[in-house]
Protein backbone atom coordinates (compact mmCIF):
# COMPACT_ATOMS: atom_id res chain seq x y z
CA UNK A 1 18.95 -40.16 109.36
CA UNK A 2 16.01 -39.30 106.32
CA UNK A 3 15.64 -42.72 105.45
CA UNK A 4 13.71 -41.02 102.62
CA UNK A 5 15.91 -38.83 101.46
CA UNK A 6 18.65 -42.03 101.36
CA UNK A 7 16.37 -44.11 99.11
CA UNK A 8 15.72 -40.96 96.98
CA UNK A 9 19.04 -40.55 96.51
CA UNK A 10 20.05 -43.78 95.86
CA UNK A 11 16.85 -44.59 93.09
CA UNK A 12 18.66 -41.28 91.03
CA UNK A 13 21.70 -43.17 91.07
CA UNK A 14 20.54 -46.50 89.95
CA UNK A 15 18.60 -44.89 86.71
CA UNK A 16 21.02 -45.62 84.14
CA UNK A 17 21.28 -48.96 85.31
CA UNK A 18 16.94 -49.79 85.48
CA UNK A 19 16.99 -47.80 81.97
CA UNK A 20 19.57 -50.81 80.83
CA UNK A 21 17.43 -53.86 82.71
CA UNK A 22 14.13 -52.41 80.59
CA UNK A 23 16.05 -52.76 77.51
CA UNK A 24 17.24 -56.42 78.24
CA UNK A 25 13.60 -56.89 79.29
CA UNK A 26 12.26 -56.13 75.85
CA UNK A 27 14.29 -58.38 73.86
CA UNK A 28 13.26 -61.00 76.42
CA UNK A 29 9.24 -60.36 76.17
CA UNK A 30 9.96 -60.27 72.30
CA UNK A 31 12.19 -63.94 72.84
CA UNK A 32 8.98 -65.48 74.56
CA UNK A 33 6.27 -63.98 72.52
CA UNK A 34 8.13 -65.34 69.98
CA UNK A 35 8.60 -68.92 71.34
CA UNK A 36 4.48 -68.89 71.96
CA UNK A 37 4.11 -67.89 68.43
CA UNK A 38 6.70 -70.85 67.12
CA UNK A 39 4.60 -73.37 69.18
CA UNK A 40 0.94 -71.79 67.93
CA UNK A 41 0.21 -71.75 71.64
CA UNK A 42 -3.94 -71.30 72.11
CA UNK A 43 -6.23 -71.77 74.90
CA UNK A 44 -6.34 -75.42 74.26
CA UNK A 45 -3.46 -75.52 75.54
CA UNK A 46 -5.02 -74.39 78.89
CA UNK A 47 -6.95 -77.55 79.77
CA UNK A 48 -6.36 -79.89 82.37
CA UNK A 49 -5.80 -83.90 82.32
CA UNK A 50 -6.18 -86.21 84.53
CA UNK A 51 -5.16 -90.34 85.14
CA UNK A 52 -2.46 -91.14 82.69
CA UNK A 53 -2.05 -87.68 81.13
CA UNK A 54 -1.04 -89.69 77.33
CA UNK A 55 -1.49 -86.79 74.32
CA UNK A 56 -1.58 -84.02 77.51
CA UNK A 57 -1.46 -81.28 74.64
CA UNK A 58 -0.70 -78.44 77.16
CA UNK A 59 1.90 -80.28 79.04
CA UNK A 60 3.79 -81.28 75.70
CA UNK A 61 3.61 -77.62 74.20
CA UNK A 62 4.88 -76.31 77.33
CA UNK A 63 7.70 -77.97 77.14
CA UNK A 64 8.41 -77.36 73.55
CA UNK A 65 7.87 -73.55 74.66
CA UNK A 66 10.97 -73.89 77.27
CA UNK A 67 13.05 -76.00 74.80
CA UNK A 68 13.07 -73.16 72.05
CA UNK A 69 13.79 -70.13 74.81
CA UNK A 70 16.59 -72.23 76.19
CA UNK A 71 17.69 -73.32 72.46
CA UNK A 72 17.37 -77.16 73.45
CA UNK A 73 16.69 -80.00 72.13
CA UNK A 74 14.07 -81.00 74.60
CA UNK A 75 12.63 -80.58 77.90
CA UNK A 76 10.71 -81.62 81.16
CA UNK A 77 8.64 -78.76 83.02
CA UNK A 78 6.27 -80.36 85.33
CA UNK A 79 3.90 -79.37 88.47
CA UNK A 80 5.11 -82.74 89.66
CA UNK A 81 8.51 -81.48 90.37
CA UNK A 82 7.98 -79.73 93.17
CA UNK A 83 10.83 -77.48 93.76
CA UNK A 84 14.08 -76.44 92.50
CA UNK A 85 15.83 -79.28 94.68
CA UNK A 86 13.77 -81.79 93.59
CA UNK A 87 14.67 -80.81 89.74
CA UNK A 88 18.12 -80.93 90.76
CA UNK A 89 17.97 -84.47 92.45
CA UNK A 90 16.01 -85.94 89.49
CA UNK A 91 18.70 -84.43 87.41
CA UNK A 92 21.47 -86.36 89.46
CA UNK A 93 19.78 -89.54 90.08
CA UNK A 94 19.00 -89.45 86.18
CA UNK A 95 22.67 -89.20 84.87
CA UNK A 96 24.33 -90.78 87.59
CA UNK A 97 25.36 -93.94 88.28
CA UNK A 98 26.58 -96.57 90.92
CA UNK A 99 30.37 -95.67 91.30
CA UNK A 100 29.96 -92.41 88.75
CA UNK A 101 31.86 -89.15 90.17
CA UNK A 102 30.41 -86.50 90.65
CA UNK A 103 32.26 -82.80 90.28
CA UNK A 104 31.36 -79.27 91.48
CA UNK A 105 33.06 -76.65 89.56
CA UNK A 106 32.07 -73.51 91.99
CA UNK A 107 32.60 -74.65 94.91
CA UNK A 108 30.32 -76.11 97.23
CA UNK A 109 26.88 -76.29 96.11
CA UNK A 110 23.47 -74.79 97.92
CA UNK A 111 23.02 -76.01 101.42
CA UNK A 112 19.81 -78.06 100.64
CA UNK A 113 22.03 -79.90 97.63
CA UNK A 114 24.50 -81.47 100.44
CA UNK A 115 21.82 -82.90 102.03
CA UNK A 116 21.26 -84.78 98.08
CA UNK A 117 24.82 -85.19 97.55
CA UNK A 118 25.56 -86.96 100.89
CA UNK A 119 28.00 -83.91 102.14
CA UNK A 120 25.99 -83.19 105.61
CA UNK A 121 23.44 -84.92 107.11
CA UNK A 122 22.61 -88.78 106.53
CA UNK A 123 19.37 -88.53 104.62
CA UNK A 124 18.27 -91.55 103.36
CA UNK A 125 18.64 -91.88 99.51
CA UNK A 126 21.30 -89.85 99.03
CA UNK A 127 24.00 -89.74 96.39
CA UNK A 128 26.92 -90.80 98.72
CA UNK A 129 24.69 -94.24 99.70
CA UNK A 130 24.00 -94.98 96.05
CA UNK A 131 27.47 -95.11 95.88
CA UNK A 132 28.26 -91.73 94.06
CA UNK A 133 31.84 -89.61 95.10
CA UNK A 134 32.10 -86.35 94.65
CA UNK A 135 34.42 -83.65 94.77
CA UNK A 136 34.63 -80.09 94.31
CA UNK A 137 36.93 -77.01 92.82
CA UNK A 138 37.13 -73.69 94.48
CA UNK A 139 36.60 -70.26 92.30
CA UNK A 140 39.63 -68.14 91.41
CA UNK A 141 40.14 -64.67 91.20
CA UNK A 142 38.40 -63.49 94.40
CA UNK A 143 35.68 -65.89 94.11
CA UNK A 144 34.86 -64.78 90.58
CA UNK A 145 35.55 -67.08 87.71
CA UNK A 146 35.77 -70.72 87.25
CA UNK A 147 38.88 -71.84 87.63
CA UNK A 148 38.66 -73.83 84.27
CA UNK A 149 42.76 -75.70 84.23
CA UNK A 150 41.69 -77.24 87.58
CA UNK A 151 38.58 -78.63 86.87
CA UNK A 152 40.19 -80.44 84.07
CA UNK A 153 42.85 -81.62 86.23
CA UNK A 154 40.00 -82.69 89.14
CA UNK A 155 38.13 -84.84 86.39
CA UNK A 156 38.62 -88.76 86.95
CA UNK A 157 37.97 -91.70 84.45
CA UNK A 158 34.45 -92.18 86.49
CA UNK A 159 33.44 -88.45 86.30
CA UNK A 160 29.78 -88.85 84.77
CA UNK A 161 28.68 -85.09 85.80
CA UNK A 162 30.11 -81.62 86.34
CA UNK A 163 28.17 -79.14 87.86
CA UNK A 164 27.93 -75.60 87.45
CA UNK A 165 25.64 -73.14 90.04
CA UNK A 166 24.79 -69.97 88.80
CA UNK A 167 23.65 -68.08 91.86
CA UNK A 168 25.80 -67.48 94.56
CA UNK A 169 23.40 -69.29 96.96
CA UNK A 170 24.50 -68.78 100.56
CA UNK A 171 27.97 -68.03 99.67
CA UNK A 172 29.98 -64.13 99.34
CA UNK A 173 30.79 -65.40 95.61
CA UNK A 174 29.99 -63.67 92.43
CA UNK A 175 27.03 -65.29 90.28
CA UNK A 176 27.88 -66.37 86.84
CA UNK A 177 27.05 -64.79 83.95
CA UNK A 178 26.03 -67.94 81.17
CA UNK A 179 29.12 -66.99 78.85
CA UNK A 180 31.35 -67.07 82.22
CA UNK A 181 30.65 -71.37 81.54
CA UNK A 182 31.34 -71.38 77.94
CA UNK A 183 35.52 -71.69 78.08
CA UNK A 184 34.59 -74.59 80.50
CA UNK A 185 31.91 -76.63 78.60
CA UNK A 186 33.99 -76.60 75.25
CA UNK A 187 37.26 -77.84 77.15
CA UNK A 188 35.47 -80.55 78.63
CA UNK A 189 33.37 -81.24 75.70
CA UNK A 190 36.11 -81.94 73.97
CA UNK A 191 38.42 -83.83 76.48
CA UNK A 192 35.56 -85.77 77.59
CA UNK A 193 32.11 -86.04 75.40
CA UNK A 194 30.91 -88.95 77.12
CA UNK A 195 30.00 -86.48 80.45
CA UNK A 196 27.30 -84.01 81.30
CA UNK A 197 27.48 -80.39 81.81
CA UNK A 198 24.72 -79.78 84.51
CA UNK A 199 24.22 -75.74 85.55
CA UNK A 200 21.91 -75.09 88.59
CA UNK A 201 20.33 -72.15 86.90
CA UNK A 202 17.68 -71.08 89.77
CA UNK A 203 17.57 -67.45 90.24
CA UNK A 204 19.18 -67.06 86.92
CA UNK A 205 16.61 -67.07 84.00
CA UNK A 206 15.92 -63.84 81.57
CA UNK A 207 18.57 -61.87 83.63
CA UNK A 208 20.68 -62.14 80.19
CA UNK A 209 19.57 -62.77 76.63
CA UNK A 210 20.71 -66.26 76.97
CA UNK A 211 20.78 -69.49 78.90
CA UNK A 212 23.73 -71.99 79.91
CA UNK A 213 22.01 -74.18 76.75
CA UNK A 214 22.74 -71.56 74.39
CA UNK A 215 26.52 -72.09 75.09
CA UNK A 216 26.45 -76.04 75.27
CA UNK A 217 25.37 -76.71 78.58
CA UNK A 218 23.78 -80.59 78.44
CA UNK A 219 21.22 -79.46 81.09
CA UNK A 220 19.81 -76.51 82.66
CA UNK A 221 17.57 -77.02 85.80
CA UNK A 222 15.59 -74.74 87.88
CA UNK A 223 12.76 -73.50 89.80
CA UNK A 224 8.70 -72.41 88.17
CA UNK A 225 8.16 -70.48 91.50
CA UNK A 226 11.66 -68.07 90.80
CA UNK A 227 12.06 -66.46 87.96
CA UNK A 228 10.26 -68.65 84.73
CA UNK A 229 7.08 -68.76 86.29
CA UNK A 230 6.88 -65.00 86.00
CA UNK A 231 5.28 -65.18 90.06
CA UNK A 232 2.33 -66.95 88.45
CA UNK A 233 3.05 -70.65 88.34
CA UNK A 234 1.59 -71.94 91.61
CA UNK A 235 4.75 -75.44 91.38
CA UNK A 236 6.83 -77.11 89.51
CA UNK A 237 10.36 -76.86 87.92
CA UNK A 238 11.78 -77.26 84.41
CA UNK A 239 14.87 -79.22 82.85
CA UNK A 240 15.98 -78.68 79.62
CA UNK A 241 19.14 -79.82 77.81
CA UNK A 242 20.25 -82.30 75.15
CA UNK A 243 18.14 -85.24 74.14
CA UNK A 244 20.55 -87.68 75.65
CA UNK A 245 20.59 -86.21 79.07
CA UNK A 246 16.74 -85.73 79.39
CA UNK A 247 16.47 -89.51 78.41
CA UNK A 248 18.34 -90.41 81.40
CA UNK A 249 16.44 -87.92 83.21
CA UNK A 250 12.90 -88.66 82.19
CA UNK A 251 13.50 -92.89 83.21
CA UNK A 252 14.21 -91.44 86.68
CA UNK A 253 10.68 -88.72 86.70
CA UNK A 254 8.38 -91.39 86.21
CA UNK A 255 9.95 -95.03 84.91
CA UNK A 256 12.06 -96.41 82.58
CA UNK A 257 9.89 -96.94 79.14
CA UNK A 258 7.40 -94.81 80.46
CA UNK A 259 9.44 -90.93 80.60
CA UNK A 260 7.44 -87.65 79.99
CA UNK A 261 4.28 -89.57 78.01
CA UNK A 262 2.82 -89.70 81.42
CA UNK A 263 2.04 -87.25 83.86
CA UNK A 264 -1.57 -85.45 84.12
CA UNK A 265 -2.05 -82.19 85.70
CA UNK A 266 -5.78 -81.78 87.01
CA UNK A 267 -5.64 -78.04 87.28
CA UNK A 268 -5.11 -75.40 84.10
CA UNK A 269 -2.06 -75.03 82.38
CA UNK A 270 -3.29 -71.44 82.17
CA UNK A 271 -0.87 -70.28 85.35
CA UNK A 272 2.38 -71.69 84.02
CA UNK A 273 2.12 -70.37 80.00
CA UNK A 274 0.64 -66.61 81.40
CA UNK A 275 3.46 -67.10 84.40
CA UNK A 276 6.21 -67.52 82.18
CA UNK A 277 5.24 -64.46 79.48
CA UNK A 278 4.97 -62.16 82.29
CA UNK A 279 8.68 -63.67 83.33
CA UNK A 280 10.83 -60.95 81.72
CA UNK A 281 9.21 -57.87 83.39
CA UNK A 282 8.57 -59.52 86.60
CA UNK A 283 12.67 -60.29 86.77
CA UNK A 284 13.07 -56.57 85.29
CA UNK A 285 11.06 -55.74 88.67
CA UNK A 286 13.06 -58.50 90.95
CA UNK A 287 16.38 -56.89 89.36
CA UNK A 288 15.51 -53.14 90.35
CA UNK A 289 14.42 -54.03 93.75
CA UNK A 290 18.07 -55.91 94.13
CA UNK A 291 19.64 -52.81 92.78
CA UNK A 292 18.46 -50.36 94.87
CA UNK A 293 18.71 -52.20 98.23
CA UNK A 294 22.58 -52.59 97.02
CA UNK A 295 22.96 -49.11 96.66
CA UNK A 296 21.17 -48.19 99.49
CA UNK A 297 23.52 -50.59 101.66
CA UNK A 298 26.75 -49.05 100.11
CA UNK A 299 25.23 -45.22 100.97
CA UNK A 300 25.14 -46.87 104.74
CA UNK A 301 28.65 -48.01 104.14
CA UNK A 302 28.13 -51.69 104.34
CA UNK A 303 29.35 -54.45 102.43
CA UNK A 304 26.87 -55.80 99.20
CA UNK A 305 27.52 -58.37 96.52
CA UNK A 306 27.33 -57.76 93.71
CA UNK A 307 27.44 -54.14 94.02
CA UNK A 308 24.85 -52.39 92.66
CA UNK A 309 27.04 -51.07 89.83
CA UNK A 310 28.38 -54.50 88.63
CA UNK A 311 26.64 -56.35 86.41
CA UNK A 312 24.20 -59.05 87.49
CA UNK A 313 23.79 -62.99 86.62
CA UNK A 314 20.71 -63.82 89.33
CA UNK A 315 18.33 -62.01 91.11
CA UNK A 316 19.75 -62.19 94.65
CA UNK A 317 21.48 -59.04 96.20
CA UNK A 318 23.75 -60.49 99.55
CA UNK A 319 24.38 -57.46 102.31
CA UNK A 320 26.66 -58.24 105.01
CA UNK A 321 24.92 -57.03 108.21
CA UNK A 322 27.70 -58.52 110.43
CA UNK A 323 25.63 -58.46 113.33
CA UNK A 324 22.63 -60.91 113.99
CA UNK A 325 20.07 -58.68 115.65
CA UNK A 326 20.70 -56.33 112.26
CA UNK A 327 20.51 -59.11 110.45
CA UNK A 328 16.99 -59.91 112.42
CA UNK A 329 16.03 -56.50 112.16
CA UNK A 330 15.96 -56.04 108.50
CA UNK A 331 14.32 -59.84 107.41
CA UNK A 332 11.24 -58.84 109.96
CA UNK A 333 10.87 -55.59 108.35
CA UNK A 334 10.43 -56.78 104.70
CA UNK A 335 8.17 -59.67 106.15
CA UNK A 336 5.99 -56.81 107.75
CA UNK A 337 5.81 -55.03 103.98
CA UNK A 338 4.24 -58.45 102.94
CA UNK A 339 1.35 -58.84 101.22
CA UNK A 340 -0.32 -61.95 103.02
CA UNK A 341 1.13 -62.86 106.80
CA UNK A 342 2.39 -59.30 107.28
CA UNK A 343 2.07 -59.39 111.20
CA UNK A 344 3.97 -62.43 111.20
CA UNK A 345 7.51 -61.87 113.51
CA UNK A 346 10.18 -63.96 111.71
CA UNK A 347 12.88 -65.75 114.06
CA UNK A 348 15.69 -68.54 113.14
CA UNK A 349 14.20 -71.83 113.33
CA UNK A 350 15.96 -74.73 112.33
CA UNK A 351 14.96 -75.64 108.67
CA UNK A 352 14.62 -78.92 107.22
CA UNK A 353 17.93 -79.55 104.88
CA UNK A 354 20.24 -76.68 106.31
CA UNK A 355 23.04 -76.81 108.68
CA UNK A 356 22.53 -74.21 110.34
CA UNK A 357 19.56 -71.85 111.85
CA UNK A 358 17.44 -70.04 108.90
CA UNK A 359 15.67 -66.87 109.82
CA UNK A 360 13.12 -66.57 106.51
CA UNK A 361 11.11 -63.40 105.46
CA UNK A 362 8.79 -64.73 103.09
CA UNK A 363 4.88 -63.56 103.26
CA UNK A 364 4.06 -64.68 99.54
CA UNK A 365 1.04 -65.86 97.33
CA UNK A 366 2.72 -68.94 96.16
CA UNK A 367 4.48 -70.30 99.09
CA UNK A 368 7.77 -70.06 99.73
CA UNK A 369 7.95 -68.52 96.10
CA UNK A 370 11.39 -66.70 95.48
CA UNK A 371 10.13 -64.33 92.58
CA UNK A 372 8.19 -62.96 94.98
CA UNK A 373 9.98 -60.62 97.49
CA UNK A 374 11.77 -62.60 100.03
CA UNK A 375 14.49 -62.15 102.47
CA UNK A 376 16.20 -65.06 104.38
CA UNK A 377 19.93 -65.82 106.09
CA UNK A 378 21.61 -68.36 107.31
CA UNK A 379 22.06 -67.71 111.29
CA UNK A 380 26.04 -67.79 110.94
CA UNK A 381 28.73 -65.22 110.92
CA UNK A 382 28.69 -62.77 109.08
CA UNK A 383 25.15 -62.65 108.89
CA UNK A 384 24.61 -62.30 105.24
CA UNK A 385 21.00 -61.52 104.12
CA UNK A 386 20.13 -62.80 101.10
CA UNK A 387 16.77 -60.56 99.44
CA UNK A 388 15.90 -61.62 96.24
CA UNK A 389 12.37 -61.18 94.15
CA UNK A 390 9.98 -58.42 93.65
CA UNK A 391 6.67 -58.62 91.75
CA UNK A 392 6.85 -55.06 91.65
CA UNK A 393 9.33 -52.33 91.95
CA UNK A 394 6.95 -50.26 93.77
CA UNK A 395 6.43 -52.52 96.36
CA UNK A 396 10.33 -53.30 96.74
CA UNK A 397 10.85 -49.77 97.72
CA UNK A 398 8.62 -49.80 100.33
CA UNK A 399 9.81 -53.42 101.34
CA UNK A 400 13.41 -52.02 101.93
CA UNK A 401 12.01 -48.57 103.60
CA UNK A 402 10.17 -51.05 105.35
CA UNK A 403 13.41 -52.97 106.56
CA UNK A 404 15.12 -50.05 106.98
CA UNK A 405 12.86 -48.50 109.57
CA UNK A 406 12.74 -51.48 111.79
CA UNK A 407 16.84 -51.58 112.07
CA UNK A 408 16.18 -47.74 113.30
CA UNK A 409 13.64 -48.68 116.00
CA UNK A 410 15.65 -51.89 116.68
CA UNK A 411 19.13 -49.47 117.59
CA UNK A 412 20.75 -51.13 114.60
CA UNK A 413 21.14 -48.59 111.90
């Protein structure tokens, strides 16, 4: 097999659809330029606090950056958060209360959030001990909508939260799109006022022109190392939503009376603003990458999701290897196209919060940062990679040629 002439062949195919990304990319750039211009963002803005952080000029513009993209009335992106987890957690603990239920309207949620939720595991803190239930509704239609009738009918008189995951995380489901939420939020906006629509949007940002908060979501949450911090932002993770809900939320990030007025950052601001204008393009990149390792998969007559036709929602492409030493194969290939610990040898390990084995290609600048090109899999049947990121296109191409060439010298292509 050329493995050259395959990827050849499958980049002509996928034209049309990177010519259609690049579009969606400019009206993005143009969204945040426009945002920075709003806010008069200038190099002030840059500067670093320390102790208290009161009047932390870059800190507060930041945030009143995020709220406009998102359309929100307000928002929380901190350094302090420290990953997309922790966002959702504070999110939780902020609008939840002693003997509140708690509802999942796709399913089950990403394996690190059972660990919060009290699902697997006995971590100490969690949701379940607090005193928080929770239940969940499956996806209809093959795994592709939100099956919006029985969510209403799961709701209870102490349902306090719904929420709403975007990405697929490790599950063969499709990722929703922001308007895919819309039929849902307005139903139970209007049943039920008093509760809080809550979308996990890691993975999800600038794939569309819009956000879950442009269609009434009450908060958004995700991840400064995926896609918002453009693969600049060194930490963090944003929240943004209604004022109500980040009042709630803000109590819980630092203490009640206190909120966002304090919180000092002692490095430059500079990573985070330039992180999130370079955002659009460096998705644009992510989303190419994802493409044409979908397409490349279906030439080999394996199984992707989404296919590299359908439209996307996130930025991760799943490929059912359905085989683990294929599944091995390919994550120690793209970790050997890394930029920084290329000669590391990837092999399952058992993670902290997951259930089961994690095998993790991940040889990144910022660690562990998904925007950057990453590959990882839970070590259970039927050995699903997940690859998601891309700082450049050229350097997912030879990521995936990469992956592809070790499967060959590994028998298992």
């Amino acid at each position: 097999m050329n493995l050259y002439e395959l990827i050849a062949q499958a980049e002509k195919e996928c034209q049309p659809l990177f010519d259609s990304l690049e579009q969606t990319e400019m009206i993005n750039t143009r969204r945040v330029l426009d945002a920075f211009h709003e806010e008069d963002i200038a190099t002030r803005h840059f500067a670093p606090t320390t102790g208290y952080g009161y009047d932390d000029i870059g800190r507060d513009k930041l945030e009143a950056v995020f709220a406009r993209l998102f359309g929100a009335e307000n928002a929380i992106v901190r350094p302090s958060v420290a990953c997309g987890t922790a966002a959702l957690s504070l999110c939780l603990f902020g609008l939840l209360l002693p003997g509140d239920h708690l509802l999942s309207a796709a399913g089950a949620p990403y394996d690190t959030m059972e660990t919060v939720i009290g699902l697997s595991g006995n971590a100490v803190g969690n949701l379940k001990e607090m005193g928080v239930s929770y239940s969940q509704v499956e996806m209809t239609e093959g795994q592709t909508k939100i099956d919006v009738q029985g969510v209403l009918n799961a709701i209870r008189e102490n349902t306090k939260v719904i929420l709403i995951q975007r990405s697929r995380g490790y599950a063969w489901r499709a990722s929703l799109q922001p308007q895919d939420m819309k039929e849902l939020i307005d139903a139970v906006h209007a049943v039920r006022p008093d509760m809080f629509i809550m979308v996990d949007n890691c993975y999800g940002e600038f794939i569309r022109e819009n956000e879950p908060t442009h269609f009434g979501a009450d908060v958004c949450v995700g991840s400064l190392i995926k896609n918002p911090g453009g693969g600049l932002a060194p930490t963090g993770a944003y929240l943004v939503g209604t004022n109500r809900a980040i009042a709630r939320i803000e109590a819980r990030l630092t203490a009640p009376g206190l909120g966002r007025e304090v919180g000092s950052y002692a490095a430059s601001y500079q990573p985070f603003y330039q992180g999130l204008f370079m955002a659009p393009h460096t998705v644009t990149q992510a989303l190419k990458t994802s493409i044409l390792a979908a397409r490349v998969f279906e030439l080999l007559g394996m199984k992707t999701t989404p296919a590299s036709s359908a439209p996307r929602a996130d930025i991760i492409q799943a490929i059912e290897m359905g085989d683990p030493d294929r599944l091995i194969a390919f994550v120690q290939g793209i970790q050997a196209a890394s930029p920084i610990d290329g000669s590391a040898v990837p092999e399952p390990w058992d993670m902290p919060g997951y259930t089961d084995q994690v095998i993790m290609a991940a040889g990144t600048f910022v660690a562990g940062a998904s925007i950057e090109l990453s590959a990882d899999a839970p070590m259970r049947a039927p050995y699903t990679v997940y690859l998601q990121g891309g700082l450049t296109y050229a350097h997912g191409k030879i990521a995936l040629m990469s992956a592809l060439k070790k499967m060959q010298e590994k028998g298992a292509l």
